[in-house]
C-alpha atoms as a PDB file:
ATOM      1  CA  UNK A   1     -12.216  18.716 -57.027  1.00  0.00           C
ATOM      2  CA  UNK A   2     -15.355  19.688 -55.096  1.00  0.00           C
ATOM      3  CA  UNK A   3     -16.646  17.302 -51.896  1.00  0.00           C
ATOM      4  CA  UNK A   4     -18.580  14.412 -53.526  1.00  0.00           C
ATOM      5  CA  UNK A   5     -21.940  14.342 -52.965  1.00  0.00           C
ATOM      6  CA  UNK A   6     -23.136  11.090 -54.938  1.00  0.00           C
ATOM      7  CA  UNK A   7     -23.785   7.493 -53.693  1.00  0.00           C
ATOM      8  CA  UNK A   8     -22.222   6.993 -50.475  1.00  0.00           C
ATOM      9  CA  UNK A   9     -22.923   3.333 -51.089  1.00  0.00           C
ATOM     10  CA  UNK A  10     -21.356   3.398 -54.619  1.00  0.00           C
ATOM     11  CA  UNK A  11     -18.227   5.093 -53.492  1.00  0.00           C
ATOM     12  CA  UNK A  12     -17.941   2.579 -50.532  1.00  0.00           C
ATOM     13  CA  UNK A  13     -18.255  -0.517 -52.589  1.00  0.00           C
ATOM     14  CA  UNK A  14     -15.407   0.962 -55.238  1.00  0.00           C
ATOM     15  CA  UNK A  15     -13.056   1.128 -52.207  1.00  0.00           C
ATOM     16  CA  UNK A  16     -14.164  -2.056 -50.747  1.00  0.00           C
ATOM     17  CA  UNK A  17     -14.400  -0.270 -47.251  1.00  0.00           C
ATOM     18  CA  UNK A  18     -17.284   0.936 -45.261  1.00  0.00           C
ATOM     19  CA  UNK A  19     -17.041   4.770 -45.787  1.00  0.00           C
ATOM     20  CA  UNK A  20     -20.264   4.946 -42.799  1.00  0.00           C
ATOM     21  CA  UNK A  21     -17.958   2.996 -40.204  1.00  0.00           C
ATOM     22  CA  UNK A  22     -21.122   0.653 -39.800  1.00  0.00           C
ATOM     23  CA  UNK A  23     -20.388  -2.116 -42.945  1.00  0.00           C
ATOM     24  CA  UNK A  24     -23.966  -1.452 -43.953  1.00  0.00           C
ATOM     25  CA  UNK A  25     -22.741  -0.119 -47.669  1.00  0.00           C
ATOM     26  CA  UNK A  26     -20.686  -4.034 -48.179  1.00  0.00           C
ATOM     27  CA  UNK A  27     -23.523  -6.069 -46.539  1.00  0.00           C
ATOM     28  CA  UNK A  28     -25.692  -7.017 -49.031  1.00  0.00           C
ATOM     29  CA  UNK A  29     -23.164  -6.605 -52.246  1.00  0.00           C
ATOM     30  CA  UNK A  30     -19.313  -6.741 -51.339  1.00  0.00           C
ATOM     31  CA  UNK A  31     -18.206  -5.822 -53.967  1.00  0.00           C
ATOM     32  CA  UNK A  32     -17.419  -3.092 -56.553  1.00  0.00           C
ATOM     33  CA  UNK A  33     -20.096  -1.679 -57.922  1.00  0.00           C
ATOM     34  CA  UNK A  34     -21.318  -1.703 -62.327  1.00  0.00           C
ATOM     35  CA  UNK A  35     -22.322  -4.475 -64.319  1.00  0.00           C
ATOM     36  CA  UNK A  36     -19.143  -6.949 -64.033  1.00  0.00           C
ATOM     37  CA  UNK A  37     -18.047  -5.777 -60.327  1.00  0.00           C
ATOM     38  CA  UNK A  38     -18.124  -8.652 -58.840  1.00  0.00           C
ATOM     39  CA  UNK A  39     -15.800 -10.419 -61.355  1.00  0.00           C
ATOM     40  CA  UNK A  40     -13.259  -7.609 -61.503  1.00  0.00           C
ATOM     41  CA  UNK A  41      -9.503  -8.995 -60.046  1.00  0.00           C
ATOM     42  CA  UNK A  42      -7.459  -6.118 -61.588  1.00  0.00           C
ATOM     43  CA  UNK A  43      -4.347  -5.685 -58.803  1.00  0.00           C
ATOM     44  CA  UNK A  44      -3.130  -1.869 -58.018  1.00  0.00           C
ATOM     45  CA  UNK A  45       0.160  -0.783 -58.497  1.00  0.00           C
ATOM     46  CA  UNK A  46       1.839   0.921 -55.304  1.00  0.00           C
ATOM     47  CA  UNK A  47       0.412   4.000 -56.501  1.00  0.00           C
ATOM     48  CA  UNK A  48      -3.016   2.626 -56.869  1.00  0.00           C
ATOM     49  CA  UNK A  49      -2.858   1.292 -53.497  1.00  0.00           C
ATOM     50  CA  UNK A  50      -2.095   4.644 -52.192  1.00  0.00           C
ATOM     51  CA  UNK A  51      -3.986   6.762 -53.265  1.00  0.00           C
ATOM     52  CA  UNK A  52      -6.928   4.394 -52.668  1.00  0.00           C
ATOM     53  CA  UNK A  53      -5.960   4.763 -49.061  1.00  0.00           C
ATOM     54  CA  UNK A  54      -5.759   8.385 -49.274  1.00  0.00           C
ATOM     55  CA  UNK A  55      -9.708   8.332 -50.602  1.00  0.00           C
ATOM     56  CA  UNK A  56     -10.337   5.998 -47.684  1.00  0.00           C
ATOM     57  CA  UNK A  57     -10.177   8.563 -45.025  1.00  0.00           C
ATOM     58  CA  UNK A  58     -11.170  11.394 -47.283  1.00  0.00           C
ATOM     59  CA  UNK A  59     -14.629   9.870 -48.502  1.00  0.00           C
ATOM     60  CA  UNK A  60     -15.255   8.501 -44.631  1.00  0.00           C
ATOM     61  CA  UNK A  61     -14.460  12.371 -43.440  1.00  0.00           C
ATOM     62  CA  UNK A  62     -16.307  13.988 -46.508  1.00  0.00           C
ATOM     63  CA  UNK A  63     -13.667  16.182 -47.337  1.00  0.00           C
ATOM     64  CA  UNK A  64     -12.798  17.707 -50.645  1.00  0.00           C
ATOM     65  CA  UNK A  65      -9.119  17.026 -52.031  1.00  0.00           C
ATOM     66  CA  UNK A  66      -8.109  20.153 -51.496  1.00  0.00           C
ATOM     67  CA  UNK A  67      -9.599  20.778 -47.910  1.00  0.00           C
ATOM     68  CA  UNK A  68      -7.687  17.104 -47.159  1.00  0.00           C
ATOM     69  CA  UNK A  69      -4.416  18.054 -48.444  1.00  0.00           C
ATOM     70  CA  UNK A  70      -4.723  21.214 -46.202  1.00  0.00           C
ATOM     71  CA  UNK A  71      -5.404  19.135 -42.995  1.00  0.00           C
ATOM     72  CA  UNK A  72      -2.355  16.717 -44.455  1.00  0.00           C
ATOM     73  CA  UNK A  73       0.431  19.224 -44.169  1.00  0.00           C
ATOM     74  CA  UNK A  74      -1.123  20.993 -41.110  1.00  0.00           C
ATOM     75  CA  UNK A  75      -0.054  17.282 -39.463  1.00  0.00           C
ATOM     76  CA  UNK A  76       3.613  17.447 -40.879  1.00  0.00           C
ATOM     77  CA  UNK A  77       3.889  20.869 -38.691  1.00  0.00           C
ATOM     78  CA  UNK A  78       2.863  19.176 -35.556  1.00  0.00           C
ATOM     79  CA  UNK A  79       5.720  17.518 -33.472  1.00  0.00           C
ATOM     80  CA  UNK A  80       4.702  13.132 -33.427  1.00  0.00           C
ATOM     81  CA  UNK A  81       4.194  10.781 -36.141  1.00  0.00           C
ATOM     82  CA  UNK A  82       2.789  12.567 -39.390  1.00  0.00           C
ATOM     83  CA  UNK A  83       0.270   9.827 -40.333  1.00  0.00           C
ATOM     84  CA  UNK A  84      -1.412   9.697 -36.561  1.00  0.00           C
ATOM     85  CA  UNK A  85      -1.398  13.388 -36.899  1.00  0.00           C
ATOM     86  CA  UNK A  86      -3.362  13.637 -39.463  1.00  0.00           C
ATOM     87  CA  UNK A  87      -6.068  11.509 -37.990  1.00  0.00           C
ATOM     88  CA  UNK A  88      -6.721  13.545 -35.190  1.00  0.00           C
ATOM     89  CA  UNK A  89      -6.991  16.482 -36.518  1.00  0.00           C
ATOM     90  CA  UNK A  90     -10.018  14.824 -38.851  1.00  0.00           C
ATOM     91  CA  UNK A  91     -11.329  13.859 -35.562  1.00  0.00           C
ATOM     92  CA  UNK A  92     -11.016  16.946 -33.869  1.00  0.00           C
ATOM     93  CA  UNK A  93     -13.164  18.474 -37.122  1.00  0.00           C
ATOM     94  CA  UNK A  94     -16.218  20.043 -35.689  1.00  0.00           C
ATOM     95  CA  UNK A  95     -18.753  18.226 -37.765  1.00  0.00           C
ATOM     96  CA  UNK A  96     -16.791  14.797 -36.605  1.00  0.00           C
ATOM     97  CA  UNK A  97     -16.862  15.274 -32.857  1.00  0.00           C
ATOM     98  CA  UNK A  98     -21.020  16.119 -33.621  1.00  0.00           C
ATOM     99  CA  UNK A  99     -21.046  12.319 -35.428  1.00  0.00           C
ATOM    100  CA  UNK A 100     -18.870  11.134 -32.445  1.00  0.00           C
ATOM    101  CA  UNK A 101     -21.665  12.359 -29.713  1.00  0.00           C
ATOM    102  CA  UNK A 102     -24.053  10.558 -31.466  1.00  0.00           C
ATOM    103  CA  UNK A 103     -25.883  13.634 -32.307  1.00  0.00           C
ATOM    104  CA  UNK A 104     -25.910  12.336 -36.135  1.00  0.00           C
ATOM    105  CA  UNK A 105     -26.147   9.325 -36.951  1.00  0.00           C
ATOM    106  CA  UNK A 106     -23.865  10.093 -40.337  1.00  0.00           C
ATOM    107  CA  UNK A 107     -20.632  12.705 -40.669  1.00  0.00           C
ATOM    108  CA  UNK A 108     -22.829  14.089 -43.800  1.00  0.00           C
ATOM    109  CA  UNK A 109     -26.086  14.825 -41.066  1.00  0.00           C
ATOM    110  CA  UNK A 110     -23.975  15.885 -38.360  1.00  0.00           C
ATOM    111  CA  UNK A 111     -22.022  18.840 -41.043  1.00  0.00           C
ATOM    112  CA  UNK A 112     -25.628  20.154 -41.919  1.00  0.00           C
ATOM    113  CA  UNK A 113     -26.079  20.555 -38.062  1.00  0.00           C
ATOM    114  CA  UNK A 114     -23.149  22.609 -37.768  1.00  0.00           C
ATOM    115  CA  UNK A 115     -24.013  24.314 -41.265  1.00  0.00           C
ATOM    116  CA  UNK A 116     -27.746  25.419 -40.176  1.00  0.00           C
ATOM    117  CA  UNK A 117     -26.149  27.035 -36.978  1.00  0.00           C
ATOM    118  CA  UNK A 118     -27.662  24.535 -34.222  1.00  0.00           C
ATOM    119  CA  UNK A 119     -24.189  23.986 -32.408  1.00  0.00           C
ATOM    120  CA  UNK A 120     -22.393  25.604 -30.198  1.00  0.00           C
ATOM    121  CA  UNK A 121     -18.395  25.470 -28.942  1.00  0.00           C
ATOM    122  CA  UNK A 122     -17.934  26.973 -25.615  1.00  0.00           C
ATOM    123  CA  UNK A 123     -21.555  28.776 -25.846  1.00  0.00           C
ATOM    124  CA  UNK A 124     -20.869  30.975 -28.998  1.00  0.00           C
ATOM    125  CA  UNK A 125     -22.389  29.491 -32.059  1.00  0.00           C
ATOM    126  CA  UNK A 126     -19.810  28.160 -34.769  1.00  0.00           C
ATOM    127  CA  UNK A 127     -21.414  27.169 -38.081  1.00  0.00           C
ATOM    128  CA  UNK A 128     -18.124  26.272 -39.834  1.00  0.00           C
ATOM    129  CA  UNK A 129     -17.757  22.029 -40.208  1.00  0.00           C
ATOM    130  CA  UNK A 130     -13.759  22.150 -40.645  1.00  0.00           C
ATOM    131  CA  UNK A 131     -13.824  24.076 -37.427  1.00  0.00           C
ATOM    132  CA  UNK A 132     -10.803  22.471 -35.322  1.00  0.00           C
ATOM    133  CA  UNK A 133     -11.997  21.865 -31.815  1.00  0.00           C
ATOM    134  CA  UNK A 134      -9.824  21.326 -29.064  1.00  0.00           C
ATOM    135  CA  UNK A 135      -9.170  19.302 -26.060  1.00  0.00           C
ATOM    136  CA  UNK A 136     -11.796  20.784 -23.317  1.00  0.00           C
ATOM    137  CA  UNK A 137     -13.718  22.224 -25.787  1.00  0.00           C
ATOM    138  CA  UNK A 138     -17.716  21.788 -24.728  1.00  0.00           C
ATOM    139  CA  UNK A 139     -19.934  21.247 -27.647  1.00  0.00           C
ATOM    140  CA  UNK A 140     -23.161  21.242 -27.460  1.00  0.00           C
ATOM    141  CA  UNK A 141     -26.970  22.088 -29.020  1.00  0.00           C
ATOM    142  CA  UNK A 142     -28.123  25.325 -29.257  1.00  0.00           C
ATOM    143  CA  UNK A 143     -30.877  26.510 -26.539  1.00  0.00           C
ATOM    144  CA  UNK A 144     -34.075  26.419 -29.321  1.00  0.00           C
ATOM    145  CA  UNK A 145     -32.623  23.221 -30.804  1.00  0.00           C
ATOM    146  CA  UNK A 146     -32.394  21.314 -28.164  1.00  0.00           C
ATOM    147  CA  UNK A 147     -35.892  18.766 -28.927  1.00  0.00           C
ATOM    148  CA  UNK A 148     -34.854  18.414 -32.780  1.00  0.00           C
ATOM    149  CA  UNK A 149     -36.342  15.058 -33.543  1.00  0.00           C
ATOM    150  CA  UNK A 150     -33.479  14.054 -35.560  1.00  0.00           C
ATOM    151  CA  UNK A 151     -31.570  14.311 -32.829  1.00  0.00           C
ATOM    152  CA  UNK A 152     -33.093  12.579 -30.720  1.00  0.00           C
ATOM    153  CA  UNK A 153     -33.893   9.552 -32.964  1.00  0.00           C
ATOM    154  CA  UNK A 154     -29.725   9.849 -33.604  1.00  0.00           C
ATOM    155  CA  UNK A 155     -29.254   9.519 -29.592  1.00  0.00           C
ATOM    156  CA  UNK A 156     -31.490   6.629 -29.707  1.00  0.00           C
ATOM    157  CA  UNK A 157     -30.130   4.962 -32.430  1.00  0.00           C
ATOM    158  CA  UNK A 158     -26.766   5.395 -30.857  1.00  0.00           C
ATOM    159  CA  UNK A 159     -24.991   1.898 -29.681  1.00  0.00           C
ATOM    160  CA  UNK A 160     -21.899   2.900 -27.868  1.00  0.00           C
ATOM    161  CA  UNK A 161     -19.884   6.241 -27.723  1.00  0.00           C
ATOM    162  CA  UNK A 162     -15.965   6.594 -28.155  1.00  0.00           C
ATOM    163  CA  UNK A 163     -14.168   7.631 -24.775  1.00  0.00           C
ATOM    164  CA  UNK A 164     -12.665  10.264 -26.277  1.00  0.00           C
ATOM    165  CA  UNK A 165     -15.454  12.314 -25.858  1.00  0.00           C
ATOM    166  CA  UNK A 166     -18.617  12.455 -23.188  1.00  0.00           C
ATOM    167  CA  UNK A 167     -22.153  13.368 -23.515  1.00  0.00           C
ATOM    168  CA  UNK A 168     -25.186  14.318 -21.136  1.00  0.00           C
ATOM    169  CA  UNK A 169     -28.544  13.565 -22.801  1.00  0.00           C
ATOM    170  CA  UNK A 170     -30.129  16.096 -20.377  1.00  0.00           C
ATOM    171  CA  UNK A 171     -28.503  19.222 -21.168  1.00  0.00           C
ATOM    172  CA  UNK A 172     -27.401  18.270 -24.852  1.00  0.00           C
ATOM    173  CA  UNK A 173     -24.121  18.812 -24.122  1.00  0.00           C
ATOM    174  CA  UNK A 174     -20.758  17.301 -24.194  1.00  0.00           C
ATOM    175  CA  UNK A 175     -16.996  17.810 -24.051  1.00  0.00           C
ATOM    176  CA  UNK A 176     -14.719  16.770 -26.455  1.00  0.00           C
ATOM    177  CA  UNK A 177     -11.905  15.001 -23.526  1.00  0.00           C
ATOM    178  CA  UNK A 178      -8.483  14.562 -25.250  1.00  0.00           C
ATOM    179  CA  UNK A 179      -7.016  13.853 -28.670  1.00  0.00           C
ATOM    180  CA  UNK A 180      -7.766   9.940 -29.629  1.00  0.00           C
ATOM    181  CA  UNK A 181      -5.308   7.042 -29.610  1.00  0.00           C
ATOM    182  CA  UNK A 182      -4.590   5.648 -32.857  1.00  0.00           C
ATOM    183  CA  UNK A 183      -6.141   2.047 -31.450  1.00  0.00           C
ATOM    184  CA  UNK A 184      -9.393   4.097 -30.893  1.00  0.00           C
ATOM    185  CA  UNK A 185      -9.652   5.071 -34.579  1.00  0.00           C
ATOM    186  CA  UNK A 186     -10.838   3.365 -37.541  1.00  0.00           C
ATOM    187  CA  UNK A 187      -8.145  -0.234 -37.940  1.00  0.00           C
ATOM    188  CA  UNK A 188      -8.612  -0.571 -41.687  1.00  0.00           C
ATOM    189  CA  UNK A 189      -6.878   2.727 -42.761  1.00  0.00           C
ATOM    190  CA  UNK A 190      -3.476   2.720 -43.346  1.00  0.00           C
ATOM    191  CA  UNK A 191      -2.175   6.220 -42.706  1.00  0.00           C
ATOM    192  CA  UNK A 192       1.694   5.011 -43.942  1.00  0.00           C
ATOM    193  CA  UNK A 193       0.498   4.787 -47.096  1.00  0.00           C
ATOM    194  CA  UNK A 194      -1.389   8.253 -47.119  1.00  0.00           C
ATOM    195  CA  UNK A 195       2.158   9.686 -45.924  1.00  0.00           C
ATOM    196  CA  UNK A 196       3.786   7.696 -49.294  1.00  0.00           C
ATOM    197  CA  UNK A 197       0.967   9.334 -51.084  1.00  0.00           C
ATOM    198  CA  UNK A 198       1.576  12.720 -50.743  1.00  0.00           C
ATOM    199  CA  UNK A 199       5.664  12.191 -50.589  1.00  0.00           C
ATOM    200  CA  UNK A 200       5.914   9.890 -53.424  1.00  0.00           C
END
């Protein structure tokens, strides 16, 4: 199955979670989406409730089943818990550390930034989203892209930044710190149940 590219408001009112991180999508209707979606009261089965967690994360990171089943058993090969392993290596993804600097103000805006070649890791240009960056790693805007309105308006727009990563406004730059503690990431994923998912 290829990335999804409809209604990111659609998709987050079908999982009942806020797919932006900003519970914009659930404000106004919270609930599913279609003619009787705000009547429906159908319960899951275990599996159901699974794999709904599993599309949690991979909606929110905008990766496509395959590409998150790739990053899933890269975490069983890392020594720690699998489920917490898998959620930092979606955070160290390239395009997620841009969203994290506040040089996006979505994960979707902050992959075409990587895509169109405007960042660079280390000063060498890397134009590949899924690109796994590393503890120290310095990330920042290339030299001609530095006054991109978008970005700028993204900066603005920006309310508070994640210590897991810093960010100096004047030379567009920042550095991705250390890996991020589970308490530090997203509370309403359940990463057991993505584990039960793929082992079931």
């Amino acid at each position: 199955m290829s990335r999804y590219t409809g209604s990111i408001y659609r998709k987050s009112r079908h999982l009942g979670f806020s797919t932006l991180e900003t519970g914009e999508e659930l404000a106004k209707k919270p609930y599913a989406p279609g003619q009787h979606g705000n009547k429906r009261g159908k319960k899951l089965s275990n599996y159901g409730i699974q794999l709904q967690e599993k599309q949690k994360a991979r909606f929110m990171y905008g990766l496509s089943e395959k590409q998150f089943e790739k990053v899933f058993e890269r975490a069983g090969k890392i020594k720690g818990v699998h489920g917490e392993n898998l959620l930092k290596l979606l955070e160290s993804r390239l395009d997620n550390i841009v969203y994290r600097m506040g040089l996006s103000t979505t994960r979707k805006g902050a992959r075409q930034l990587v895509n169109h070649g405007h960042i660079t890791v280390n000063g060498k240009k890397v134009n590949i989203p899924s690109y796994t960056c590393k503890p120290g790693d310095v990330i920042s805007l290339r030299e001609n892209d530095k006054e991109l309105a978008i970005v700028k308006t993204s900066l603005e727009a920006l309310a508070k930044r994640v210590d897991f990563v810093t960010f100096d406004a004047n030379k567009m730059s920042g550095t991705y710190v250390r890996y991020p503690e589970r308490s530090e990431l997203n509370a309403d994923i359940n990463e057991a149940l993505i584990v039960e998912y793929y082992n079931r």
